[in-house]
Protein backbone atom coordinates (compact mmCIF):
# COMPACT_ATOMS: atom_id res chain seq x y z
CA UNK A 1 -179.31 -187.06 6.71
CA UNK A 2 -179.94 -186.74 3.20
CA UNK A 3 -179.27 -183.16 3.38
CA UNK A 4 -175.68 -184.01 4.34
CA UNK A 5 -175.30 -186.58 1.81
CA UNK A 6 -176.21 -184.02 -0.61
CA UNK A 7 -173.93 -181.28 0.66
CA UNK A 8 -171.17 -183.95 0.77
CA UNK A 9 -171.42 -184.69 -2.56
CA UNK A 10 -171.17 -181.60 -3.77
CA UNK A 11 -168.21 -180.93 -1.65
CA UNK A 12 -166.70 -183.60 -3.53
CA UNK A 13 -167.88 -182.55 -7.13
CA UNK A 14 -165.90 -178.79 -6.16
CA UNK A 15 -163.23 -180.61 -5.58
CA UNK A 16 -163.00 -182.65 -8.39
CA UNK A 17 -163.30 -179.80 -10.31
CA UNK A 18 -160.89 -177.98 -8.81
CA UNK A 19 -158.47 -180.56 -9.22
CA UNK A 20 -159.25 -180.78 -12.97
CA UNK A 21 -158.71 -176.98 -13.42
CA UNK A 22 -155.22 -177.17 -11.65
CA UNK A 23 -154.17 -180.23 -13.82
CA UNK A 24 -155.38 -178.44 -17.18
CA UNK A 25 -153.60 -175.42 -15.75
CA UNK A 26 -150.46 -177.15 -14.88
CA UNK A 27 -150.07 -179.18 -18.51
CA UNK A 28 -151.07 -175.71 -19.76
CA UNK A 29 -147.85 -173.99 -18.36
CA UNK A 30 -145.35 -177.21 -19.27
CA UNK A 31 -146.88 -177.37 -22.98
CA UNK A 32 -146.32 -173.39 -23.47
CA UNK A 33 -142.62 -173.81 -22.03
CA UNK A 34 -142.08 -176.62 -24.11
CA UNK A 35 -142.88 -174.68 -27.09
CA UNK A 36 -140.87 -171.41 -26.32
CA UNK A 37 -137.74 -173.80 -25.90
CA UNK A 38 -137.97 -175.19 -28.67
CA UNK A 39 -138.91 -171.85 -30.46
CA UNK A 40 -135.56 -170.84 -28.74
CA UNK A 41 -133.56 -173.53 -29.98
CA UNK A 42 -134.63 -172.93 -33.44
CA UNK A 43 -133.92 -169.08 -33.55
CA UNK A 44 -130.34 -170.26 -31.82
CA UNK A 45 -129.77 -172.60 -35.24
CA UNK A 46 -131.22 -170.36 -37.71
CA UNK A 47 -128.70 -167.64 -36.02
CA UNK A 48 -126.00 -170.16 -36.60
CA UNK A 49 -126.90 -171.02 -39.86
CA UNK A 50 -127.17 -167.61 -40.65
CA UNK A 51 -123.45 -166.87 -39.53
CA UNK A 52 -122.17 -169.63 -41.40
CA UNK A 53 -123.73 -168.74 -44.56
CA UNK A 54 -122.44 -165.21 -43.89
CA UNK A 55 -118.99 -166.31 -43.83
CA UNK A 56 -119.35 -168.08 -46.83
CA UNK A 57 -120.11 -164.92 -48.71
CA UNK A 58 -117.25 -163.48 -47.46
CA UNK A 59 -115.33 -165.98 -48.72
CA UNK A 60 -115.91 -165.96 -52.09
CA UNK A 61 -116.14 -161.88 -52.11
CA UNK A 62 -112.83 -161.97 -50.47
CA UNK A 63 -111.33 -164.74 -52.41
CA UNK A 64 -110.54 -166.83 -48.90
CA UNK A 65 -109.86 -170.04 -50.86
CA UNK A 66 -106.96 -168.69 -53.07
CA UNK A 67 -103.18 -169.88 -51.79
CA UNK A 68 -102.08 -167.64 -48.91
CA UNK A 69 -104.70 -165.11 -49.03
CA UNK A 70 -105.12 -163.43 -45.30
CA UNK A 71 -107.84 -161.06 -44.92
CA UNK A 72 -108.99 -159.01 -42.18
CA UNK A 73 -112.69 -158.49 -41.58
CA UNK A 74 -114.66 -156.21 -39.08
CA UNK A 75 -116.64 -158.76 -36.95
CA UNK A 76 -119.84 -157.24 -35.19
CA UNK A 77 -122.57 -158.68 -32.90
CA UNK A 78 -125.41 -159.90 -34.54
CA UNK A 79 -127.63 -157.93 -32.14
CA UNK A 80 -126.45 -154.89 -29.94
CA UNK A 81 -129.06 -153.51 -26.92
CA UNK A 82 -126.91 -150.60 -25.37
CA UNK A 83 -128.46 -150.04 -21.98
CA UNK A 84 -127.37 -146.28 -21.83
CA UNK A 85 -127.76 -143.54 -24.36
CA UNK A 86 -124.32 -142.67 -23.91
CA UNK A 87 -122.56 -146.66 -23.95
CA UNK A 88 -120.41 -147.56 -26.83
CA UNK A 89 -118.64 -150.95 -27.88
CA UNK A 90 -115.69 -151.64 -28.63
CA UNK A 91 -114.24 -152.41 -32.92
CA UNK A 92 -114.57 -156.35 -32.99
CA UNK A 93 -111.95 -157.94 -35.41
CA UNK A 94 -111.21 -161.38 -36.19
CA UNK A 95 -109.44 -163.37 -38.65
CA UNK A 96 -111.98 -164.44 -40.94
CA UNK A 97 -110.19 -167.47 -42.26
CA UNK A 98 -111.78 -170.10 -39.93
CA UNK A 99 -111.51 -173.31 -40.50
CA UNK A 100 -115.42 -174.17 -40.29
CA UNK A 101 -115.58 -177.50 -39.80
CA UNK A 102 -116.44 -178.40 -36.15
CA UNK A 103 -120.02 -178.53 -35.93
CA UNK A 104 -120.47 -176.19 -33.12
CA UNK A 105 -121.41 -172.85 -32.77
CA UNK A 106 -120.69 -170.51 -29.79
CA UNK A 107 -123.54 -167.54 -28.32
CA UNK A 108 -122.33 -165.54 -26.26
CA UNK A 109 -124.34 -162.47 -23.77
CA UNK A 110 -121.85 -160.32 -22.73
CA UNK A 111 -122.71 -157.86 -19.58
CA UNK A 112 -121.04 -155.24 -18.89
CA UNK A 113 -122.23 -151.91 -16.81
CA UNK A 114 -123.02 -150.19 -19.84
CA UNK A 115 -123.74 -152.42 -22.44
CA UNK A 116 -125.17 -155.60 -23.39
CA UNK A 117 -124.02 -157.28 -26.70
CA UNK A 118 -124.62 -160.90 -28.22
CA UNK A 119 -122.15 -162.68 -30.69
CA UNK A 120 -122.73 -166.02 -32.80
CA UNK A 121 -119.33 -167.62 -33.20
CA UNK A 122 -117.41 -170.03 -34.94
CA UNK A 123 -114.80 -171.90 -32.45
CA UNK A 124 -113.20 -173.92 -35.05
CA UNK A 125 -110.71 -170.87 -34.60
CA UNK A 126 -109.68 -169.94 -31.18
CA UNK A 127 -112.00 -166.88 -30.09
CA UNK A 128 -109.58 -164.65 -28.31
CA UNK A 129 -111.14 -162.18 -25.99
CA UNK A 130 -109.52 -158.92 -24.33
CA UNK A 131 -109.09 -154.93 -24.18
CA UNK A 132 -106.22 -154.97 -27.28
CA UNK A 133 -108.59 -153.61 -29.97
CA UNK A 134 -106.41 -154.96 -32.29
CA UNK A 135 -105.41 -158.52 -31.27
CA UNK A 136 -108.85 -159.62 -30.33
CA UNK A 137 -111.90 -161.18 -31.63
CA UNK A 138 -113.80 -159.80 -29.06
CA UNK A 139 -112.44 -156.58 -27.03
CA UNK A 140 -113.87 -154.97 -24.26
CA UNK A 141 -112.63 -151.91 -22.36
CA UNK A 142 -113.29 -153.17 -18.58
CA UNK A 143 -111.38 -152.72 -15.35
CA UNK A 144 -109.91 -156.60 -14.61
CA UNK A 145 -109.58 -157.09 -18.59
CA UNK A 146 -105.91 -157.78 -19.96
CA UNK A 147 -104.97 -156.96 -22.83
CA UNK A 148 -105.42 -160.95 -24.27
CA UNK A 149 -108.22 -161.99 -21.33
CA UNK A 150 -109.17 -165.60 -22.32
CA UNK A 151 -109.84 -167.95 -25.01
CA UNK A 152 -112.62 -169.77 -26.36
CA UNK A 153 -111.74 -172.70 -28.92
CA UNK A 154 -113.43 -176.24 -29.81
CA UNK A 155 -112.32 -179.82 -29.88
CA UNK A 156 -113.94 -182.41 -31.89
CA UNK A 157 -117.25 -180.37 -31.16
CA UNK A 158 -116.59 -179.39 -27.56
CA UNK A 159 -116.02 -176.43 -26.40
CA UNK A 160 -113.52 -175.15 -24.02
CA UNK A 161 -111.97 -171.87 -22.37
CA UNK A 162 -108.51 -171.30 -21.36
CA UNK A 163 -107.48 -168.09 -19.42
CA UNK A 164 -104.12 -166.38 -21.33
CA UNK A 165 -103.74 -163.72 -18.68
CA UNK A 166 -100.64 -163.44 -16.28
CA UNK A 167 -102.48 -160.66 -14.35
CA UNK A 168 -106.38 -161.00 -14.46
CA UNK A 169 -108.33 -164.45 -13.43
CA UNK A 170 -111.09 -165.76 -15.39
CA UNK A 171 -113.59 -167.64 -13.86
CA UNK A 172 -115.61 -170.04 -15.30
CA UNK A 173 -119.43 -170.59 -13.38
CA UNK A 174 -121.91 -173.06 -13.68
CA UNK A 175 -125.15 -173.03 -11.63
CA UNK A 176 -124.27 -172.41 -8.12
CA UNK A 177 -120.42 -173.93 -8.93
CA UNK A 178 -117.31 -171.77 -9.98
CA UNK A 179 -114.09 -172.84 -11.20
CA UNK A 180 -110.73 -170.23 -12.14
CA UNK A 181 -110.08 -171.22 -15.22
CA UNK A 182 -106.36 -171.87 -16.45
CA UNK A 183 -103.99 -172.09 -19.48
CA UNK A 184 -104.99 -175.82 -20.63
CA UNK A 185 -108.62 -174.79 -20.19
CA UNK A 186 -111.99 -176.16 -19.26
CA UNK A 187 -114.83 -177.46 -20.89
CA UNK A 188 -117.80 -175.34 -21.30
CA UNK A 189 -121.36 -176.20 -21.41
CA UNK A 190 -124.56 -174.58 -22.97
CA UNK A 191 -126.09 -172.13 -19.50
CA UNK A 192 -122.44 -171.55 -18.33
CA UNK A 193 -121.14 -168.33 -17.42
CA UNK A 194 -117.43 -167.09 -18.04
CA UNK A 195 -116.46 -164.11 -15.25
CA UNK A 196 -113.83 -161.56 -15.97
CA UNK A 197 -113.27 -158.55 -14.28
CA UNK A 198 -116.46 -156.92 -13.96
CA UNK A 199 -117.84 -158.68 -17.34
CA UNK A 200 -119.57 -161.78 -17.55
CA UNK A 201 -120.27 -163.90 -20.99
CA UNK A 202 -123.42 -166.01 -20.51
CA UNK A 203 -122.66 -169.35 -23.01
CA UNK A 204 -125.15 -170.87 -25.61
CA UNK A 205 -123.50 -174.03 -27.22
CA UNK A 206 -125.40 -174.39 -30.60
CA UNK A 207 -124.81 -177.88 -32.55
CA UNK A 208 -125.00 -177.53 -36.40
């Protein structure tokens, strides 16, 4: 009898401890995600900042403040990762005379079959994406891609998308949910995904 009281209790003592293990495990694991997203967060704002300090520069080298001055500027991803030797992106322009005053910033993936490129933007001035490579702040040379695809602009620090195409659809997709997107526009939210043609632009909305 004692015997099996022993063995009992030390049946109970395994699993004790192997309860202990799983719970110092399991807060483990939460504690290490909870540190890469905020890790994540931060590199997002210090990417923003970054940008907007950027612009700045450009400003005053350009002389942006002076009455009527327009300039043009070459505007490139911040990071490029071409998945193919061979892949090649398209010549990024944009008016560089934002307004810079929402406090919002806009990260956006964009996946194509060759290519995978990330921008930081500035929404205070309509983003315009679309195959024109001159008319476009973004533009990418994909089948279902009009010339002016879709538009990404900000309203008292949200952000929305409106589709500007007569001929191709954009489609905006969140989680399991998708919704075609059209010319008044939809709000977007930070883990949304924006679906034209075969390209898709996964959406970071960083505040400032």
């Amino acid at each position: 009898m004692n015997d099996l009281f022993a063995f009992s209790g030390d049946n109970n003592k395994i699993i004790l401890t192997a309860v202990i293990v799983i719970f110092v495990m399991t807060a483990i694991i939460l504690f290490s995600r909870l540190i890469r997203k905020k890790q994540k967060k931060k590199e997002l704002s210090q990417a923003a900042e970054d940008k907007m300090r950027d612009e700045n520069l450009n400003q005053v080298i350009l002389n942006q403040h002076r009455s009527g001055g327009r300039f043009k500027e070459v505007h490139k991803p911040y990071d490029v990762d071409y998945s193919r030797p061979n892949g090649t992106g398209g010549k990024n322009n944009t008016d560089s005379q934002w307004a810079g005053e929402e406090g919002v910033m806009v990260q956006m993936i964009e996946r194509t079959e060759l290519s995978t490129r990330k921008f930081m933007m500035n929404p205070a001035k309509p983003i315009r994406v679309g195959s024109d490579l001159q008319d476009n702040d973004i533009n990418v040379l994909a089948e279902g891609i009009s010339a002016h695809q879709f538009e990404i602009f900000a309203v008292r620090d949200k952000v929305f998308v409106r589709n500007i195409s007569s001929e191709n659809r954009t489609i905006l997709k969140r989680k399991r949910e998708q919704a075609i997107v059209d010319e008044k526009g939809i709000r977007m939210l930070s883990e949304d995904a924006i679906l034209a043609g075969c390209v898709s632009y996964d959406i970071t909305i960083v505040q400032r």
